[in-house]
C-alpha atoms as a PDB file:
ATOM      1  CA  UNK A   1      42.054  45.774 -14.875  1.00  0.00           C
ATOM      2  CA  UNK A   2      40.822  48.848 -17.137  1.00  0.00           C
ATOM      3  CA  UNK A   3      38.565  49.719 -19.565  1.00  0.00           C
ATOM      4  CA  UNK A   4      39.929  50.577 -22.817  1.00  0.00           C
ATOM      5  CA  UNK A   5      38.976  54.087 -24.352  1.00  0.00           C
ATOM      6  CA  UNK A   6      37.619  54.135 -28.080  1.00  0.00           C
ATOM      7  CA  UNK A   7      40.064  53.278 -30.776  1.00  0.00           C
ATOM      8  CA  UNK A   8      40.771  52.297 -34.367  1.00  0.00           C
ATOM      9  CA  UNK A   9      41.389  48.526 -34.836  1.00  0.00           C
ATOM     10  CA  UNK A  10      45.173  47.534 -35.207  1.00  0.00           C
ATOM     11  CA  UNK A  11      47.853  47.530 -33.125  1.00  0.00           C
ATOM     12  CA  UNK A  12      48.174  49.752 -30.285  1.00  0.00           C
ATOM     13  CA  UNK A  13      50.795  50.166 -27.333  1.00  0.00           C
ATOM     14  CA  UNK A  14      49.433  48.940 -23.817  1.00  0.00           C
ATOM     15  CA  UNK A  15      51.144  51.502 -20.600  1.00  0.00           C
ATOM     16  CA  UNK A  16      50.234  50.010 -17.471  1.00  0.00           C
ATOM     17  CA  UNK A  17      51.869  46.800 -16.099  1.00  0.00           C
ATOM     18  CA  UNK A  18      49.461  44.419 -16.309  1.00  0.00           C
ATOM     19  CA  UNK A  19      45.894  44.588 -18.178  1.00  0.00           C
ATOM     20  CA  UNK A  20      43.166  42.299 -19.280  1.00  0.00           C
ATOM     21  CA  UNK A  21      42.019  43.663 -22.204  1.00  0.00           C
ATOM     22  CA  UNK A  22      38.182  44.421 -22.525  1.00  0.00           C
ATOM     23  CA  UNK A  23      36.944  44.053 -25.963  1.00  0.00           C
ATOM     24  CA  UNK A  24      33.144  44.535 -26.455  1.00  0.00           C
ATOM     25  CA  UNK A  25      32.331  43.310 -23.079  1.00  0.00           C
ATOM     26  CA  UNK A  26      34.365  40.239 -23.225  1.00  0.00           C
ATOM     27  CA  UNK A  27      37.229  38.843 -21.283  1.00  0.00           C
ATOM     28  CA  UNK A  28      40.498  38.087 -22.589  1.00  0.00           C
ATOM     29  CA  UNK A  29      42.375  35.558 -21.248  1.00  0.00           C
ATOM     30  CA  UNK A  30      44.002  36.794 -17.934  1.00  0.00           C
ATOM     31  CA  UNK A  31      47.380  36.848 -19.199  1.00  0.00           C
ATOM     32  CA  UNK A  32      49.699  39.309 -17.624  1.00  0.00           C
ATOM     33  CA  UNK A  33      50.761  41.413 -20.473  1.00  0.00           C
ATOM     34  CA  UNK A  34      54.333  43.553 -19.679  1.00  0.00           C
ATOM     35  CA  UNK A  35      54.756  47.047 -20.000  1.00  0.00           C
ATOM     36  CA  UNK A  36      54.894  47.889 -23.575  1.00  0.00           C
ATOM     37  CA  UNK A  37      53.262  45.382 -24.489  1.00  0.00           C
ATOM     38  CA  UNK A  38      51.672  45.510 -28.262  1.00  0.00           C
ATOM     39  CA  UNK A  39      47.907  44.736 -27.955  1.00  0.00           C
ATOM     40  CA  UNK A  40      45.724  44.240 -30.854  1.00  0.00           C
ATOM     41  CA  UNK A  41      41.789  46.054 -30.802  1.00  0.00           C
ATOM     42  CA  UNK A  42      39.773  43.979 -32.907  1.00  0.00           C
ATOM     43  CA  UNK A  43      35.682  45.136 -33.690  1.00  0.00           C
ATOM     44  CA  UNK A  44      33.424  42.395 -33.454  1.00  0.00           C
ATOM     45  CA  UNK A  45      34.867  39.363 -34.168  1.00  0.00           C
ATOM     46  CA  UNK A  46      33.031  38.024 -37.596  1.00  0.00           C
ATOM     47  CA  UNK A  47      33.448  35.193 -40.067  1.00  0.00           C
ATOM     48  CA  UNK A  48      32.557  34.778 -43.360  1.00  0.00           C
ATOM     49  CA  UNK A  49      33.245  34.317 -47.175  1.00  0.00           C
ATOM     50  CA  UNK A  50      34.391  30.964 -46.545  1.00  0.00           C
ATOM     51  CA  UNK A  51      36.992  29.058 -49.940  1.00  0.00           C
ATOM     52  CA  UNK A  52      36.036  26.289 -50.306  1.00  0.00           C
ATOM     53  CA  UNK A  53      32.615  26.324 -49.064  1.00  0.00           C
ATOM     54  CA  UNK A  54      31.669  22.511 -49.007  1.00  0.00           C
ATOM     55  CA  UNK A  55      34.996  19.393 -48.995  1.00  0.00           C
ATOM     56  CA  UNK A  56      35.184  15.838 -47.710  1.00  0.00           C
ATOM     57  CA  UNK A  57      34.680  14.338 -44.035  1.00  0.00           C
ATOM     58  CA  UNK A  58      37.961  13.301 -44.449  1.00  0.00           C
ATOM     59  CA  UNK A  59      39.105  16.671 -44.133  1.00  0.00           C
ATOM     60  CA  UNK A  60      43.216  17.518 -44.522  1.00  0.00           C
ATOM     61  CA  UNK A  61      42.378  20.937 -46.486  1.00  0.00           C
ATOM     62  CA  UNK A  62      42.549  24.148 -46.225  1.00  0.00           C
ATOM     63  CA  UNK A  63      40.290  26.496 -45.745  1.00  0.00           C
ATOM     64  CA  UNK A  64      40.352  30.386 -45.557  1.00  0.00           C
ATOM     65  CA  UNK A  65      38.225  32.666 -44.011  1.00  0.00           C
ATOM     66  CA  UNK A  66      37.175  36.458 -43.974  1.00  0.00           C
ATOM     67  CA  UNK A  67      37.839  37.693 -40.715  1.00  0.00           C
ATOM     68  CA  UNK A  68      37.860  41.705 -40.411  1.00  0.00           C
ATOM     69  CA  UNK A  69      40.413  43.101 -38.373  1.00  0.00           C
ATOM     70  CA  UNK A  70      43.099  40.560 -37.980  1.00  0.00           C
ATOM     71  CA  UNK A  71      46.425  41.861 -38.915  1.00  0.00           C
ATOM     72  CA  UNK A  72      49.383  40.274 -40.743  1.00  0.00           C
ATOM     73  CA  UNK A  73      52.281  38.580 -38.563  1.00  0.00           C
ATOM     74  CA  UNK A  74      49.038  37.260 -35.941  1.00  0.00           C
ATOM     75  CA  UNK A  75      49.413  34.193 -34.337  1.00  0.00           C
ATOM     76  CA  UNK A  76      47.683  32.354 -31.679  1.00  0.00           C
ATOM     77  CA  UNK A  77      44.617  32.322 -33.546  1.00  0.00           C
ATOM     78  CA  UNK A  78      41.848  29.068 -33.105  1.00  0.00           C
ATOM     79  CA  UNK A  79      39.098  27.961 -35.362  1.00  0.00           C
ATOM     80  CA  UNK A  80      36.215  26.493 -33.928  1.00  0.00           C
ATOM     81  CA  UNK A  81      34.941  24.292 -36.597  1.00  0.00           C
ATOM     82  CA  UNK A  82      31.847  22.655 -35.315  1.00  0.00           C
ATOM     83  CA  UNK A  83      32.742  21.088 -32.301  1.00  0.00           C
ATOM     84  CA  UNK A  84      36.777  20.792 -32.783  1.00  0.00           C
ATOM     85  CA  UNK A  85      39.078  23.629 -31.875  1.00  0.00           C
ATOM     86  CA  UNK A  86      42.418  23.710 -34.235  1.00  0.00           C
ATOM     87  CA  UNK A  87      44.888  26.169 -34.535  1.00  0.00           C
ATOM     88  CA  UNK A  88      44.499  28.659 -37.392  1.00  0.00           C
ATOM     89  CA  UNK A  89      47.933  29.175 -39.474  1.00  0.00           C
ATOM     90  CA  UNK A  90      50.081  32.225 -38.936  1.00  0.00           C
ATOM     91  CA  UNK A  91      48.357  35.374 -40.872  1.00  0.00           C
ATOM     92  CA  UNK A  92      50.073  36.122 -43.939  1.00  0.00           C
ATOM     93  CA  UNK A  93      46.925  38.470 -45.420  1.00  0.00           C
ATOM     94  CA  UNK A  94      45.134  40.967 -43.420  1.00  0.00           C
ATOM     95  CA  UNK A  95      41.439  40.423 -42.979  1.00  0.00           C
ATOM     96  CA  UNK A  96      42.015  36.168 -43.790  1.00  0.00           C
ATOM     97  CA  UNK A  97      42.004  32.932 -41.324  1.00  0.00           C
ATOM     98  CA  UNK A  98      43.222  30.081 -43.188  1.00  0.00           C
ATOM     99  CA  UNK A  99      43.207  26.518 -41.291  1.00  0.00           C
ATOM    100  CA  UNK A 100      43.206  22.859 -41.704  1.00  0.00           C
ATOM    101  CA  UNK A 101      39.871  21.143 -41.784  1.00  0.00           C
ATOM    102  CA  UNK A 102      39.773  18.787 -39.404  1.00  0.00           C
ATOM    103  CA  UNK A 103      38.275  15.218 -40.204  1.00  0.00           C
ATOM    104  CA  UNK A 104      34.340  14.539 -39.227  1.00  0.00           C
ATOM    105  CA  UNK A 105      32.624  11.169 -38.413  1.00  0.00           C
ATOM    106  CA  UNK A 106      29.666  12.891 -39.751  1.00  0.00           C
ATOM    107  CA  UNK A 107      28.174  14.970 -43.387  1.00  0.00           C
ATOM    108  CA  UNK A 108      26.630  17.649 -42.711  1.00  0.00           C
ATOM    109  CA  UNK A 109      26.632  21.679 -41.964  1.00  0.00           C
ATOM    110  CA  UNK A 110      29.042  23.053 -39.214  1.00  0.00           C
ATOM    111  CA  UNK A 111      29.729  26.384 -37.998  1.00  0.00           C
ATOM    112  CA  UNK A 112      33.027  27.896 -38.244  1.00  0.00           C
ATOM    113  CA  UNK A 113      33.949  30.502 -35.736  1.00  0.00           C
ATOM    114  CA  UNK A 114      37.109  32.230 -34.596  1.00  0.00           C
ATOM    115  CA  UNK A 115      38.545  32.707 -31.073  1.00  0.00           C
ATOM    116  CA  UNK A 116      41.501  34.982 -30.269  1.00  0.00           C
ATOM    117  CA  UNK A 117      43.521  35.573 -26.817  1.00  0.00           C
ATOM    118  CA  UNK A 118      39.892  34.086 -25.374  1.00  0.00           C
ATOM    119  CA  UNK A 119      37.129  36.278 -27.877  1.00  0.00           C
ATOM    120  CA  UNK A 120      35.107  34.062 -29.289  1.00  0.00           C
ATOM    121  CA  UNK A 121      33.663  35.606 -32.906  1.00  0.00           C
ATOM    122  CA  UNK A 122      29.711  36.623 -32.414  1.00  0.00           C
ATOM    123  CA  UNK A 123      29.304  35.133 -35.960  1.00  0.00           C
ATOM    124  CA  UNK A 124      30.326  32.156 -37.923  1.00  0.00           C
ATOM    125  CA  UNK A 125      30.233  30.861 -41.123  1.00  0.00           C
ATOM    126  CA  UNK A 126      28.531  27.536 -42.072  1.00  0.00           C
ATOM    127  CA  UNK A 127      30.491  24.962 -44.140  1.00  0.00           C
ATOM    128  CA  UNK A 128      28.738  21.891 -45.329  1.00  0.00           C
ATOM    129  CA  UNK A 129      30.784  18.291 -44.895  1.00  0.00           C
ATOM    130  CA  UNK A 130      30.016  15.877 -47.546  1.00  0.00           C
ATOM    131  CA  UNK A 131      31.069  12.052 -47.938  1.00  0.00           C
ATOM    132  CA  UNK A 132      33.278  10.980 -50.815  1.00  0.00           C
ATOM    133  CA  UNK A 133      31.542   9.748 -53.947  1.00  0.00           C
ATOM    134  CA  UNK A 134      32.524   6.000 -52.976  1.00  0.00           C
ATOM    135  CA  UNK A 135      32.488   3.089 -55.978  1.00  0.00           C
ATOM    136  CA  UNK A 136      31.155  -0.363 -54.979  1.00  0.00           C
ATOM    137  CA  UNK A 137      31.794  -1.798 -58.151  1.00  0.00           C
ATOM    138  CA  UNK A 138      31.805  -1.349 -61.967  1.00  0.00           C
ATOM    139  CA  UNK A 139      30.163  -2.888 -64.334  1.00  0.00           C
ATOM    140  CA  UNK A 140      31.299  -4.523 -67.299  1.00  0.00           C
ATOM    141  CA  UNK A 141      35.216  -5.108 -65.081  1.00  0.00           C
ATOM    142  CA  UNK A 142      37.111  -5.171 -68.135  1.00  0.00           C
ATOM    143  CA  UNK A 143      36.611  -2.266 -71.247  1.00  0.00           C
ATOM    144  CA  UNK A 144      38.225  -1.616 -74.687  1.00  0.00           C
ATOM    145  CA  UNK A 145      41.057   0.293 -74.097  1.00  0.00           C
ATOM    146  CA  UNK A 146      39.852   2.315 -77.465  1.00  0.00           C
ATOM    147  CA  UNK A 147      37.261   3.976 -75.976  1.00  0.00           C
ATOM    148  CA  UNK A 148      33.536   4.605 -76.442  1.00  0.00           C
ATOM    149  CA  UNK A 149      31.623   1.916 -74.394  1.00  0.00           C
ATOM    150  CA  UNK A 150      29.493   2.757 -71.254  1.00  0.00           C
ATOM    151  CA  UNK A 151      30.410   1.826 -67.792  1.00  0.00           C
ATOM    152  CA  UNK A 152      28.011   1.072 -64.905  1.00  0.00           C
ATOM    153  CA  UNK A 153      29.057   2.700 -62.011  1.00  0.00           C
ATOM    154  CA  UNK A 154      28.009   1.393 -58.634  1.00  0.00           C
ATOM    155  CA  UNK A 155      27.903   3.999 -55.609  1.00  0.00           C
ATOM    156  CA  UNK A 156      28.400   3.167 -52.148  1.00  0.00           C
ATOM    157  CA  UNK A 157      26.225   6.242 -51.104  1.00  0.00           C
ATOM    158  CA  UNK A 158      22.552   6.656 -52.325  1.00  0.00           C
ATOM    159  CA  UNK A 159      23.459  10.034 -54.868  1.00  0.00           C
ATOM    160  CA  UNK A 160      19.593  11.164 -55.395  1.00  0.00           C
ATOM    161  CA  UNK A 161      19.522  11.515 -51.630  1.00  0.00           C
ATOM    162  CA  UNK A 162      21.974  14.419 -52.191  1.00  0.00           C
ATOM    163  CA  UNK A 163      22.227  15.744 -56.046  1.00  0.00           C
ATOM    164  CA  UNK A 164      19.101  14.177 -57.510  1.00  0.00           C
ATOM    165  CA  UNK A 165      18.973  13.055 -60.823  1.00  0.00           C
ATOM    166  CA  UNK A 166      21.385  16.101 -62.411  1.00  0.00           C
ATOM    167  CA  UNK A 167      23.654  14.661 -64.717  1.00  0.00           C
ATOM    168  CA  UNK A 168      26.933  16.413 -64.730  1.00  0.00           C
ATOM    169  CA  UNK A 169      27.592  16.882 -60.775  1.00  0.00           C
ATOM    170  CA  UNK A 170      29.510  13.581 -61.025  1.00  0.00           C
ATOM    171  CA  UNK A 171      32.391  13.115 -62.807  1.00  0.00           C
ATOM    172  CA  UNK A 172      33.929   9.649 -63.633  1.00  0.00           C
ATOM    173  CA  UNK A 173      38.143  10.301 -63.842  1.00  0.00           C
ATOM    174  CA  UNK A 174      39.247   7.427 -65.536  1.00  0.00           C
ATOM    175  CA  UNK A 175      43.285   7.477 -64.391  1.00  0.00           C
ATOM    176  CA  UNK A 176      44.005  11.178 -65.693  1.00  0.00           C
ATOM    177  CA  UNK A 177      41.150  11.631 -67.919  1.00  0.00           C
ATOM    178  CA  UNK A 178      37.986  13.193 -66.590  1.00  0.00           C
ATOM    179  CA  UNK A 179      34.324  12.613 -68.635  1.00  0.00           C
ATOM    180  CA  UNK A 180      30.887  13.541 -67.399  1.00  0.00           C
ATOM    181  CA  UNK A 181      28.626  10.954 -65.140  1.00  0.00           C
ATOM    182  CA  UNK A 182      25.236  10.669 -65.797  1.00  0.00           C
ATOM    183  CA  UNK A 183      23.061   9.531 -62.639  1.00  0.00           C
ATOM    184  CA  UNK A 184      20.532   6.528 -63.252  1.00  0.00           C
ATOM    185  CA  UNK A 185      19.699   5.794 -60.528  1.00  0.00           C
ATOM    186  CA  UNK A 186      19.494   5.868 -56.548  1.00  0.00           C
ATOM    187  CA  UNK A 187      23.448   4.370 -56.445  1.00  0.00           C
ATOM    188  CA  UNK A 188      23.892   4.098 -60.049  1.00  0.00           C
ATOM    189  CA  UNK A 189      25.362   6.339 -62.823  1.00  0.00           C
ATOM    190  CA  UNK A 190      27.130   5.815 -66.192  1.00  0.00           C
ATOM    191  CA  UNK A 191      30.451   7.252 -67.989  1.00  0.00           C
ATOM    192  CA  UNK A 192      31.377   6.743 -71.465  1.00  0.00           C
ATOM    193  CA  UNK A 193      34.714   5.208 -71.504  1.00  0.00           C
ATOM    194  CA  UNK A 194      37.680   7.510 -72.648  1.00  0.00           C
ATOM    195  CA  UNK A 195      40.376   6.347 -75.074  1.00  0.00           C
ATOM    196  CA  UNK A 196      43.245   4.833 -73.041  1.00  0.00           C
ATOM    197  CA  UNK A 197      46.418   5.914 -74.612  1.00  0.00           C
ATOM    198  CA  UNK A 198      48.191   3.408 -72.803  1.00  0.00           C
ATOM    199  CA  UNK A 199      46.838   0.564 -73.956  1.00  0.00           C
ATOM    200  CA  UNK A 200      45.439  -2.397 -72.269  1.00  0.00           C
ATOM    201  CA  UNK A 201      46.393  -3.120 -68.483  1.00  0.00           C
ATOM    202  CA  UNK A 202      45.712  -1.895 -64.983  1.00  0.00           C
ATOM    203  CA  UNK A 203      44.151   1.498 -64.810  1.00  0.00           C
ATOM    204  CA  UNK A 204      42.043   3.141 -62.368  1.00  0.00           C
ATOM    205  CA  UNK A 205      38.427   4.939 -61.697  1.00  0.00           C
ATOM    206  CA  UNK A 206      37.165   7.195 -59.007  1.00  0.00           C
ATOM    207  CA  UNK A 207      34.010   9.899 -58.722  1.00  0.00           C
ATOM    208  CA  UNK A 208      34.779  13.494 -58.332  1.00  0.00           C
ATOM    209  CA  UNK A 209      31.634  15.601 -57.244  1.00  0.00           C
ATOM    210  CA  UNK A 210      31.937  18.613 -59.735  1.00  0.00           C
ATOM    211  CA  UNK A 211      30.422  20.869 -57.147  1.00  0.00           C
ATOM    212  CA  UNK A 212      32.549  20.226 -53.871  1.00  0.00           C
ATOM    213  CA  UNK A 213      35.633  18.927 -55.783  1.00  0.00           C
ATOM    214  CA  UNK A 214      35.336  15.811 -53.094  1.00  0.00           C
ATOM    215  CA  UNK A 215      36.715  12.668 -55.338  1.00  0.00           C
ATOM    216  CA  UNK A 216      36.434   9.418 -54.071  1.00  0.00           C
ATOM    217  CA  UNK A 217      38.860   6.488 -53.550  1.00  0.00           C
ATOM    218  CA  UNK A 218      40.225   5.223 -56.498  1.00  0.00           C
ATOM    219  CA  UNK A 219      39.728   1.194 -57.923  1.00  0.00           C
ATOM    220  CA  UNK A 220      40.995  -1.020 -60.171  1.00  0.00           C
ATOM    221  CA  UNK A 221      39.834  -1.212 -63.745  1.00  0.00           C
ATOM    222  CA  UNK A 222      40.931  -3.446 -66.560  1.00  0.00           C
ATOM    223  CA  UNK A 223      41.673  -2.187 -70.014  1.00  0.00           C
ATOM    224  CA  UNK A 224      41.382  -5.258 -72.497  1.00  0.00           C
ATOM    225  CA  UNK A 225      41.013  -5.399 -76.167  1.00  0.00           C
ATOM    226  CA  UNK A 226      37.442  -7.205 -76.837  1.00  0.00           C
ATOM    227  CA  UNK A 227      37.671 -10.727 -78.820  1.00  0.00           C
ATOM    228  CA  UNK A 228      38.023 -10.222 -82.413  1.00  0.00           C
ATOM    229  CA  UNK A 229      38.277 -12.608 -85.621  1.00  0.00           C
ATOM    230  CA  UNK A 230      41.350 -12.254 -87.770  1.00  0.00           C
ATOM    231  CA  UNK A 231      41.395 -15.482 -89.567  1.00  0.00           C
ATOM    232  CA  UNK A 232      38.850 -18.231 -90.750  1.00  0.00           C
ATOM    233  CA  UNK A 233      39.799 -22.042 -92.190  1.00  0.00           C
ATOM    234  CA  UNK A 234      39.040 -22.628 -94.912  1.00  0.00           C
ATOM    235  CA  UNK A 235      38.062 -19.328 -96.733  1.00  0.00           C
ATOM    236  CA  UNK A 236      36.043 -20.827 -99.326  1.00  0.00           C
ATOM    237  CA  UNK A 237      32.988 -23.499 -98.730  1.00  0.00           C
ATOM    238  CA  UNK A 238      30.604 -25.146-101.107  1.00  0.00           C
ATOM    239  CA  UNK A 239      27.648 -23.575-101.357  1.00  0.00           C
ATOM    240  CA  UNK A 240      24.525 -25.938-100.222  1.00  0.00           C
ATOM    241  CA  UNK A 241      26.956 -28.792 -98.332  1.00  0.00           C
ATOM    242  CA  UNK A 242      27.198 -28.496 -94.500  1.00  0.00           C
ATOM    243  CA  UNK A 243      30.705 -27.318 -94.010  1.00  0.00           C
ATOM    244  CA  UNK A 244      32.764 -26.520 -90.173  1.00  0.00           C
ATOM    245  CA  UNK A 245      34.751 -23.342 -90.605  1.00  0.00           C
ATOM    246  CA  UNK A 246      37.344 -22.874 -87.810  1.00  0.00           C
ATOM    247  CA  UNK A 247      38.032 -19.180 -86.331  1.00  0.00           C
ATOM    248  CA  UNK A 248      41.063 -17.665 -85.234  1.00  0.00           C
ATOM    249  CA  UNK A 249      41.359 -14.208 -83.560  1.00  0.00           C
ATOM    250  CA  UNK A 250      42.681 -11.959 -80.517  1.00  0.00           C
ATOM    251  CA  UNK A 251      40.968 -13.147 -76.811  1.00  0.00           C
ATOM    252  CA  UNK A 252      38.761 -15.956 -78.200  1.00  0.00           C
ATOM    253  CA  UNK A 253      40.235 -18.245 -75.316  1.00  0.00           C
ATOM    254  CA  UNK A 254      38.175 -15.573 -72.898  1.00  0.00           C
ATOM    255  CA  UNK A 255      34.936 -16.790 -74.118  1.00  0.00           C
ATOM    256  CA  UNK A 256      35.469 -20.246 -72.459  1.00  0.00           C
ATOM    257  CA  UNK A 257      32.958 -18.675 -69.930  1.00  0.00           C
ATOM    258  CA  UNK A 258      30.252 -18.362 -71.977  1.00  0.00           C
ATOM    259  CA  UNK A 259      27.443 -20.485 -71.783  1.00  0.00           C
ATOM    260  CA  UNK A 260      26.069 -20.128 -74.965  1.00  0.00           C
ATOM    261  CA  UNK A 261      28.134 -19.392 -78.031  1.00  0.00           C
ATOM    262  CA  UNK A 262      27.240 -19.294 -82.257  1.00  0.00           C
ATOM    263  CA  UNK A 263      28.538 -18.235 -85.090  1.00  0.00           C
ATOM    264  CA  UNK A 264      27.261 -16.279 -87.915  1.00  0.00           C
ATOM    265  CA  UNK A 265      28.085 -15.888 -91.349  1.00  0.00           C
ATOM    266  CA  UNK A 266      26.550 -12.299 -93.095  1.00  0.00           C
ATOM    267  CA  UNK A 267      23.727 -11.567 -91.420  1.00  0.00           C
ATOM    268  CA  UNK A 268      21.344 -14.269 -90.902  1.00  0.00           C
ATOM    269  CA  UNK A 269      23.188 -17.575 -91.187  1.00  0.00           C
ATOM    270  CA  UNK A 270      23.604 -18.984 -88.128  1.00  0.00           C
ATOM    271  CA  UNK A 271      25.701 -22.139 -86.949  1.00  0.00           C
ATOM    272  CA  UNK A 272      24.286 -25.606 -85.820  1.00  0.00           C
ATOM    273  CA  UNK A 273      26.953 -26.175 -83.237  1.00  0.00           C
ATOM    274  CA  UNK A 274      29.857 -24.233 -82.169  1.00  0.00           C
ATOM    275  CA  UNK A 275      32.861 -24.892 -79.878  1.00  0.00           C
ATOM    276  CA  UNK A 276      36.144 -23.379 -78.460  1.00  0.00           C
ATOM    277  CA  UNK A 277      39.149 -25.378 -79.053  1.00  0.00           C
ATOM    278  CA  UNK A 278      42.159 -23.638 -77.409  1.00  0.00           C
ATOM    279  CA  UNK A 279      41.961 -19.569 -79.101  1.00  0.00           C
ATOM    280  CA  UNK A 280      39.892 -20.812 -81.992  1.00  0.00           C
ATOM    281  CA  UNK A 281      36.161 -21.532 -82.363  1.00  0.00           C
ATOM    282  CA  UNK A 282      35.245 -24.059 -84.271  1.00  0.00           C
ATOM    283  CA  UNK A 283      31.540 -23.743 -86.038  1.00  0.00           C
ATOM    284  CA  UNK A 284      29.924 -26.105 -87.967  1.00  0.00           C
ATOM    285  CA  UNK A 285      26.957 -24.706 -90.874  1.00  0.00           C
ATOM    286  CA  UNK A 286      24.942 -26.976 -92.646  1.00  0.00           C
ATOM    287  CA  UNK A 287      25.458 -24.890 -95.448  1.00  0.00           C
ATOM    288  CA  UNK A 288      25.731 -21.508 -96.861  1.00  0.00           C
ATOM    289  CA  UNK A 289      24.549 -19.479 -99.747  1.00  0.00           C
ATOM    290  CA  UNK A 290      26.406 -18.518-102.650  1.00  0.00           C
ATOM    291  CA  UNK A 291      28.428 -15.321-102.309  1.00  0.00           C
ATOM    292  CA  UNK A 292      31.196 -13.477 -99.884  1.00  0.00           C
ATOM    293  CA  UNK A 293      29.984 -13.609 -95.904  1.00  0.00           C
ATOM    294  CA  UNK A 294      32.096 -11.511 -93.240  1.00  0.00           C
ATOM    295  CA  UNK A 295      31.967 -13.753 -90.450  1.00  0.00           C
ATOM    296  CA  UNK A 296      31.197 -13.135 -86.436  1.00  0.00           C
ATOM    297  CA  UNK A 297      30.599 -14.545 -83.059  1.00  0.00           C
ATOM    298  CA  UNK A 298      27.550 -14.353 -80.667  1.00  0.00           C
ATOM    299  CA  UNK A 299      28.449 -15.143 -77.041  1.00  0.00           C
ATOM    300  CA  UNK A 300      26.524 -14.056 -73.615  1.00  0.00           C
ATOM    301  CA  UNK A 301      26.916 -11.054 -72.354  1.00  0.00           C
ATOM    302  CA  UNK A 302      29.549  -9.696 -75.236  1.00  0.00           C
ATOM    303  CA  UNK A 303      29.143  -7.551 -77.759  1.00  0.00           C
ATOM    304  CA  UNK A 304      29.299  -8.909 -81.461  1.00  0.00           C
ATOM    305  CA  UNK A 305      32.439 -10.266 -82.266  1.00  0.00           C
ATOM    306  CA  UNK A 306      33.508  -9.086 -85.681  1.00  0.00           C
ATOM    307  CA  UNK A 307      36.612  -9.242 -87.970  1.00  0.00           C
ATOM    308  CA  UNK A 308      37.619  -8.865 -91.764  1.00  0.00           C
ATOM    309  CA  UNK A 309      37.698 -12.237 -92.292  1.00  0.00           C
ATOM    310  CA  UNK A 310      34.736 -13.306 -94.908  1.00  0.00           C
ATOM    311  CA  UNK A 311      34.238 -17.364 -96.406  1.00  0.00           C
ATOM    312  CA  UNK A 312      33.678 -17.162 -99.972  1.00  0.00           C
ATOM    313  CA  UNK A 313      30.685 -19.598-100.509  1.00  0.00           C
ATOM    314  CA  UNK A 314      31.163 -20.728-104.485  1.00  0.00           C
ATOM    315  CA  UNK A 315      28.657 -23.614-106.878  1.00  0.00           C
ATOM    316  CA  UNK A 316      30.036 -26.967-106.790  1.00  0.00           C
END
């Protein structure tokens, strides 16, 4: 056993047979070191400047650290993050610990330390565990692959507990697109839809938190054109004389589900009865006024159904 005289940090040449080397006070591990032996004098052991600073309980990342002294070519070195010990990769930069984060059951702030041949660092760094931004559901399930409409997005996690009300510090990434998230509420926020270049089908959405970069898991969404009217029999009426104009269109048949369905013709005529027959909606009017009248569908909980189709209303 000796003490070691004052020295630069870095590699040095050790010339007795066996040693424990004394750094600061502190034991190294009692291995028996061979004559020759290269030894490595490191000041206090410190961590900081942590990249990233904040990522997922999940962990599976990696993280790099500032720690002064270490050397290129050094192995053997731990991480103490929190209270799990890992082994730090091999140093390829001097002065940097890089390591995988190790998964948590647990948010929250740990400590990350370093320990080498037994030398604990005498100061960590804090890193701050956060949970995925987790989607319970959507709402509407199904949107217009064009773009433009607002989705209700359910959280799983209560997101004023953590980011408030900022808008912004959630992301919705709808398959490869990415849009801003406003937050509405406690587990609520809402993303305009982005244009889906691939049409309608099966797509996904997740939640990204634009501060940690943590995204969440991924779930289904549905990209459907909405109903619309493309055809109407007959295209001219009688004015004054009740008359039942069929409509034909793209996705009618979905509105089967509706409880309450009407159709209008211009603005303020409104249908006594109407009914879906197969992928057309038949609506009966007791009459109409003279003149040209685009017509469209009211259903619950869907948007106006519109179309280019018109009935031209003439004098008998």
């Amino acid at each position: 056993k000796c003490t070691l005289p004052s020295a630069s940090s870095g590699w040095h040449k050790l010339s007795v047979e066996r040693a424990w080397l004394l750094a600061k006070g502190s034991n190294l591990d009692s291995s028996v070191l061979q004559e020759g032996a290269d030894i490595l004098l490191l000041e206090d052991l410190t961590v900081s400047d942590l990249r990233p600073t904040q990522g997922a309980v999940a962990g599976g990342y990696v993280v790099t650290a500032s720690v002064p002294g270490v050397v290129s070519g050094l192995s053997g070195v731990e991480v103490l993050a929190g209270s799990s010990v890992v082994a730090a990769r091999p140093v390829s930069t001097a002065g940097e610990v890089s390591f995988v984060m190790p998964s948590s059951a647990v948010a929250g702030k740990v400590s990350i330390g370093v320990r080498i041949g037994g030398v604990t660092s005498v100061r960590g760094a804090t890193f701050t565990l956060q949970l995925s931004e987790s989607i319970s559901k959507v709402v509407p399930s199904q949107v217009d692959p064009a773009g433009g409409s607002t989705l209700r997005v359910h959280t799983a996690n209560a997101l004023t507990e953590r980011i408030g009300t900022v808008s912004s510090i959630v992301s919705c990434m709808f398959d490869g697109t990415e849009v801003p998230g406003r937050v509405v509420g406690e587990r609520m926020l809402t993303c305009v839809v982005p244009m889906r270049d691939a049409g309608e089908g099966i797509g996904s959405i997740r939640l990204r938190n634009t501060v940690s970069g943590v995204v969440g898991r991924a779930i289904s969404l549905e990209y459907l054109r909405p109903p619309a009217i493309q055809s109407v029999n007959p295209s001219v009426a009688i004015a004054g004389v009740s008359v039942t104009i069929t409509m034909v269109g793209n996705q009618l048949e979905r509105l089967g589900a509706s409880s309450r369905l009407s159709c209008v013709a211009g603005e303020t005529v409104v249908s006594t009865t109407a009914r879906l027959v197969g992928r057309a909606v038949e609506c009966a009017f007791a009459s109409l006024p003279v003149g040209v009248h685009y017509m469209s569908l009211l259903a619950d909980g869907m948007d106006h159904i519109v179309g280019q189709a018109t009935v031209e209303s003439i004098q008998g």
